[in-house]
N, C-alpha and C. Protein backbone atom coordinates (compact mmCIF):
# COMPACT_ATOMS: atom_id res chain seq x y z
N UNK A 1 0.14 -28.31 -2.49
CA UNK A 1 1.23 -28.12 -3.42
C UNK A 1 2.03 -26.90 -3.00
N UNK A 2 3.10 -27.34 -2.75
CA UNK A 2 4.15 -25.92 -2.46
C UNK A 2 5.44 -25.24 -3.72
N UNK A 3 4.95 -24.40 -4.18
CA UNK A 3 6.22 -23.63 -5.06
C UNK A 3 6.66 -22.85 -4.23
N UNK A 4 8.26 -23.27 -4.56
CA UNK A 4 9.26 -22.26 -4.73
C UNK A 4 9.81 -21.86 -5.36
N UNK A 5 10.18 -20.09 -5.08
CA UNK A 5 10.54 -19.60 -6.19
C UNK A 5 11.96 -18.84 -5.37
N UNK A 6 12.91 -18.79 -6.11
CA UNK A 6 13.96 -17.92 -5.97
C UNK A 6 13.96 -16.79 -6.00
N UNK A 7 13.05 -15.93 -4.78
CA UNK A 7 13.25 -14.00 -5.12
C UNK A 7 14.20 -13.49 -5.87
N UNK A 8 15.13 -13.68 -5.04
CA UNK A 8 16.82 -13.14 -5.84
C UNK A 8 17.27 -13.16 -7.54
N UNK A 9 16.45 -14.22 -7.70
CA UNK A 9 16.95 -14.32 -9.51
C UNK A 9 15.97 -13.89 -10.27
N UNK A 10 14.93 -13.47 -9.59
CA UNK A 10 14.02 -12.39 -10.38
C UNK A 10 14.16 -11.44 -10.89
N UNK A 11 14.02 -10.62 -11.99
CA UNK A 11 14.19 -9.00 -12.31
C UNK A 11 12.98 -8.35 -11.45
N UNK A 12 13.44 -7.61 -11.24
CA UNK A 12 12.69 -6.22 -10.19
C UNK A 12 11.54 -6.30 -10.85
N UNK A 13 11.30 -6.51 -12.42
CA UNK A 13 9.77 -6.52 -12.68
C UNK A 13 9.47 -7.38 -12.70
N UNK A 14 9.96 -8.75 -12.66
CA UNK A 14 8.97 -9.86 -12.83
C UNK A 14 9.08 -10.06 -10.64
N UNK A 15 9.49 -9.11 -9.87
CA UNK A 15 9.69 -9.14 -8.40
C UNK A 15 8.04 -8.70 -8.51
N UNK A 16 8.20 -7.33 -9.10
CA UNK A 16 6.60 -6.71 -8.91
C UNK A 16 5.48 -7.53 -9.47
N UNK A 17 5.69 -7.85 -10.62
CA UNK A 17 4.54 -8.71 -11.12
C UNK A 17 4.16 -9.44 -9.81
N UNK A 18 4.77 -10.47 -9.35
CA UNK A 18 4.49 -12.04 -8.65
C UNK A 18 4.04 -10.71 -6.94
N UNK A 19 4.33 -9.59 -6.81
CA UNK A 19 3.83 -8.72 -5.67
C UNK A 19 2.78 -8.00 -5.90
N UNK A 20 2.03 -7.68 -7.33
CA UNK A 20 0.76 -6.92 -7.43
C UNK A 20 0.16 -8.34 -7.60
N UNK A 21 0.31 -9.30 -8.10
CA UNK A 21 -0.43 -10.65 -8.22
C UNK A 21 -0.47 -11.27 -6.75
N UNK A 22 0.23 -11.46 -6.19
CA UNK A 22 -0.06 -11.66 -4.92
C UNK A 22 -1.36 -10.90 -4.16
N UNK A 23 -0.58 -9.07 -4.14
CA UNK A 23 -1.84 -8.12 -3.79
C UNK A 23 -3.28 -8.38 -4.10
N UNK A 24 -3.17 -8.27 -5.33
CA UNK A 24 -5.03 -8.65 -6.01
C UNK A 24 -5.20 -9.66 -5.43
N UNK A 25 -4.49 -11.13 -5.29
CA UNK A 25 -5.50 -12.35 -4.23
C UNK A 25 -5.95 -12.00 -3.12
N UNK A 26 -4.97 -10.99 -2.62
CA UNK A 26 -5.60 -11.24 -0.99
C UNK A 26 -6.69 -10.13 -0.89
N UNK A 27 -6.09 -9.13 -2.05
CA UNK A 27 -7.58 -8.08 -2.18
C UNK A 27 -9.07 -8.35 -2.65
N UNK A 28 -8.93 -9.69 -2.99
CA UNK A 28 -10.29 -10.36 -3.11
C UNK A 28 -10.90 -11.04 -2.19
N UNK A 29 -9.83 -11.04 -1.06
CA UNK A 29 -10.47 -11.84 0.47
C UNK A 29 -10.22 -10.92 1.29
N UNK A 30 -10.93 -9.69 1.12
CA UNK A 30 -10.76 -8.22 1.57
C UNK A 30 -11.79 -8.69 3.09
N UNK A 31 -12.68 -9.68 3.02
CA UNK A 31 -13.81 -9.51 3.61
C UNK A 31 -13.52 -10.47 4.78
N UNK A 32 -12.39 -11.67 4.56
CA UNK A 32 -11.80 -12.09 5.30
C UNK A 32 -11.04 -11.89 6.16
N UNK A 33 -10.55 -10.23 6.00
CA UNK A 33 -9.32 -9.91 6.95
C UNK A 33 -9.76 -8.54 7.64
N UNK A 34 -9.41 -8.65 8.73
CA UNK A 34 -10.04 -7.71 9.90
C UNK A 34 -8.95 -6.66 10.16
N UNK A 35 -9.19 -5.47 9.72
CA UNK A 35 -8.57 -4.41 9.93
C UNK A 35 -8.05 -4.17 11.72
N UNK A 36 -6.87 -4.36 11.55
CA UNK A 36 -6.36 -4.52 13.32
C UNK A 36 -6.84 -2.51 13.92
N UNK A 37 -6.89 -2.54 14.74
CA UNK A 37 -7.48 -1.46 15.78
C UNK A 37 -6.49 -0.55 15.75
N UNK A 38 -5.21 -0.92 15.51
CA UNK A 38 -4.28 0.59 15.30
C UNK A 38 -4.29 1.22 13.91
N UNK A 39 -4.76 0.56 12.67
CA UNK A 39 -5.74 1.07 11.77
C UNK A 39 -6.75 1.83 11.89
N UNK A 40 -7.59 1.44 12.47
CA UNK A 40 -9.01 2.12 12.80
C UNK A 40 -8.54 3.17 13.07
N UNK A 41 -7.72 3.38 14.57
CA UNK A 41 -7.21 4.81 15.24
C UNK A 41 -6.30 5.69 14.33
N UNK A 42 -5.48 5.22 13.49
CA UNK A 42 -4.87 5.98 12.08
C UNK A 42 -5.47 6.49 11.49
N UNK A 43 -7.06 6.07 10.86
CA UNK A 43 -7.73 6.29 10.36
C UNK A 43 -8.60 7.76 11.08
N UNK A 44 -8.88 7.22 12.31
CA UNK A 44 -9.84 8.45 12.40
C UNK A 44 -8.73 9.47 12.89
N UNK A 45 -7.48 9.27 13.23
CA UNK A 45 -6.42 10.50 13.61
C UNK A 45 -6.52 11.35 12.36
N UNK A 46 -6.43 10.72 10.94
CA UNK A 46 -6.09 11.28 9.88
C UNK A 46 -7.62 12.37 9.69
N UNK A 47 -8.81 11.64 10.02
CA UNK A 47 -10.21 12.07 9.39
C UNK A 47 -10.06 13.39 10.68
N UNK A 48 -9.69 13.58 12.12
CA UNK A 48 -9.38 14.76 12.73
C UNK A 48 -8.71 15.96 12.40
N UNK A 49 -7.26 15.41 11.65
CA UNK A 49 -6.71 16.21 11.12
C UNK A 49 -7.29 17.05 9.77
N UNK A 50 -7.80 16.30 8.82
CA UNK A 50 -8.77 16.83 8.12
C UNK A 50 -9.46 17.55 7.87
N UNK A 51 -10.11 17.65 8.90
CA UNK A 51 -11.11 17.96 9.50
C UNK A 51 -11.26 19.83 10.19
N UNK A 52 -9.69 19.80 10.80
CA UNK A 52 -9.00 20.62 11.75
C UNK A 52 -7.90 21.67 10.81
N UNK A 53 -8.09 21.36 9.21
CA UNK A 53 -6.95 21.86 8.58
C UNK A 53 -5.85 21.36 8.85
N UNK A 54 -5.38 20.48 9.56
CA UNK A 54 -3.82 20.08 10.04
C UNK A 54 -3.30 18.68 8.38
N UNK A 55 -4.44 18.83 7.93
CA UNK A 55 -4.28 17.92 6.83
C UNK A 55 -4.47 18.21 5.34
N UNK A 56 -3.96 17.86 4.26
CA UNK A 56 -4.44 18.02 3.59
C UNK A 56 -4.66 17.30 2.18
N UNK A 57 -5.18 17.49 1.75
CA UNK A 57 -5.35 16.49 0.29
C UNK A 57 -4.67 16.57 -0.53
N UNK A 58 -3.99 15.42 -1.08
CA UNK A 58 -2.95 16.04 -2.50
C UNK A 58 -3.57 14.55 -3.47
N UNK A 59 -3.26 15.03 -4.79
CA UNK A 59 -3.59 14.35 -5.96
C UNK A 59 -2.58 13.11 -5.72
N UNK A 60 -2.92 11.81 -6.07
CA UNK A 60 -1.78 10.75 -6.03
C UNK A 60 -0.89 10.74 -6.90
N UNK A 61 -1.34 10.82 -8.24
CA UNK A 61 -0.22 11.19 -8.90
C UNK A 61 0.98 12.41 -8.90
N UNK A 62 0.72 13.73 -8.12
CA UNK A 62 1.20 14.59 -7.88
C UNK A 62 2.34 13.98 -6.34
N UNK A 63 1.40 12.80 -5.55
CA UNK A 63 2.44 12.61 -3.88
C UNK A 63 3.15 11.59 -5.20
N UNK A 64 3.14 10.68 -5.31
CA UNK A 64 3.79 9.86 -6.36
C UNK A 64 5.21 10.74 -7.04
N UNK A 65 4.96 11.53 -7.62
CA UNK A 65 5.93 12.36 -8.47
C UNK A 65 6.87 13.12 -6.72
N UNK A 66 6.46 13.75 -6.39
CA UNK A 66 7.41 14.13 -5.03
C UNK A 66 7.72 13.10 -3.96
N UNK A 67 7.21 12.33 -3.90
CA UNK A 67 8.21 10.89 -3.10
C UNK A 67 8.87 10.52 -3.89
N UNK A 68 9.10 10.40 -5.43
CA UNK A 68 9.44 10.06 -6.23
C UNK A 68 10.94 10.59 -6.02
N UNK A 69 10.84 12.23 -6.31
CA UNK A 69 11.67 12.97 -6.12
C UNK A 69 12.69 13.55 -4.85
N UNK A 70 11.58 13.06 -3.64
CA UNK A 70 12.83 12.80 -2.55
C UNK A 70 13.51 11.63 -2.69
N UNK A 71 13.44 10.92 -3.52
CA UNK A 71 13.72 9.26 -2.84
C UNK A 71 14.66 9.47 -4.16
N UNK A 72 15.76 10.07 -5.04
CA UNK A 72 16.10 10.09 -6.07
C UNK A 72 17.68 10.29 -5.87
């Protein structure tokens, strides 16, 4: 069975709805999908930096509010 749906005549929230609903399916076949290898290496670049002080931790709701605020 194939639906289509018209992106374009969506409101921006019913855009997000049908995109976090999407998200959660495929985040339940988490076990199905193989993290590609330039992941992996992102990953441990970030856990170096970390590691090295070149990184640092911020609260999500706090990066949230300042991407927020560049992007304004």
């Amino acid at each position: 069975m194939q639906n289509t749906i018209e992106i374009k005549q969506l409101s921006r929230e019913e855009k997000l709805r049908v995109m976090e609903a999407i998200w959660e399916d495929l985040s339940n076949e988490e076990e199905q999908v193989e993290s590609p290898d330039w992941h992996k290496k992102a990953l441990q670049e970030t856990e170096r930096r970390l590691s090295t002080g070149q990184e640092k931790i911020v609260d999500w709701q706090d990066a949230k509010k300042e991407l927020r605020k560049r992007f304004e």
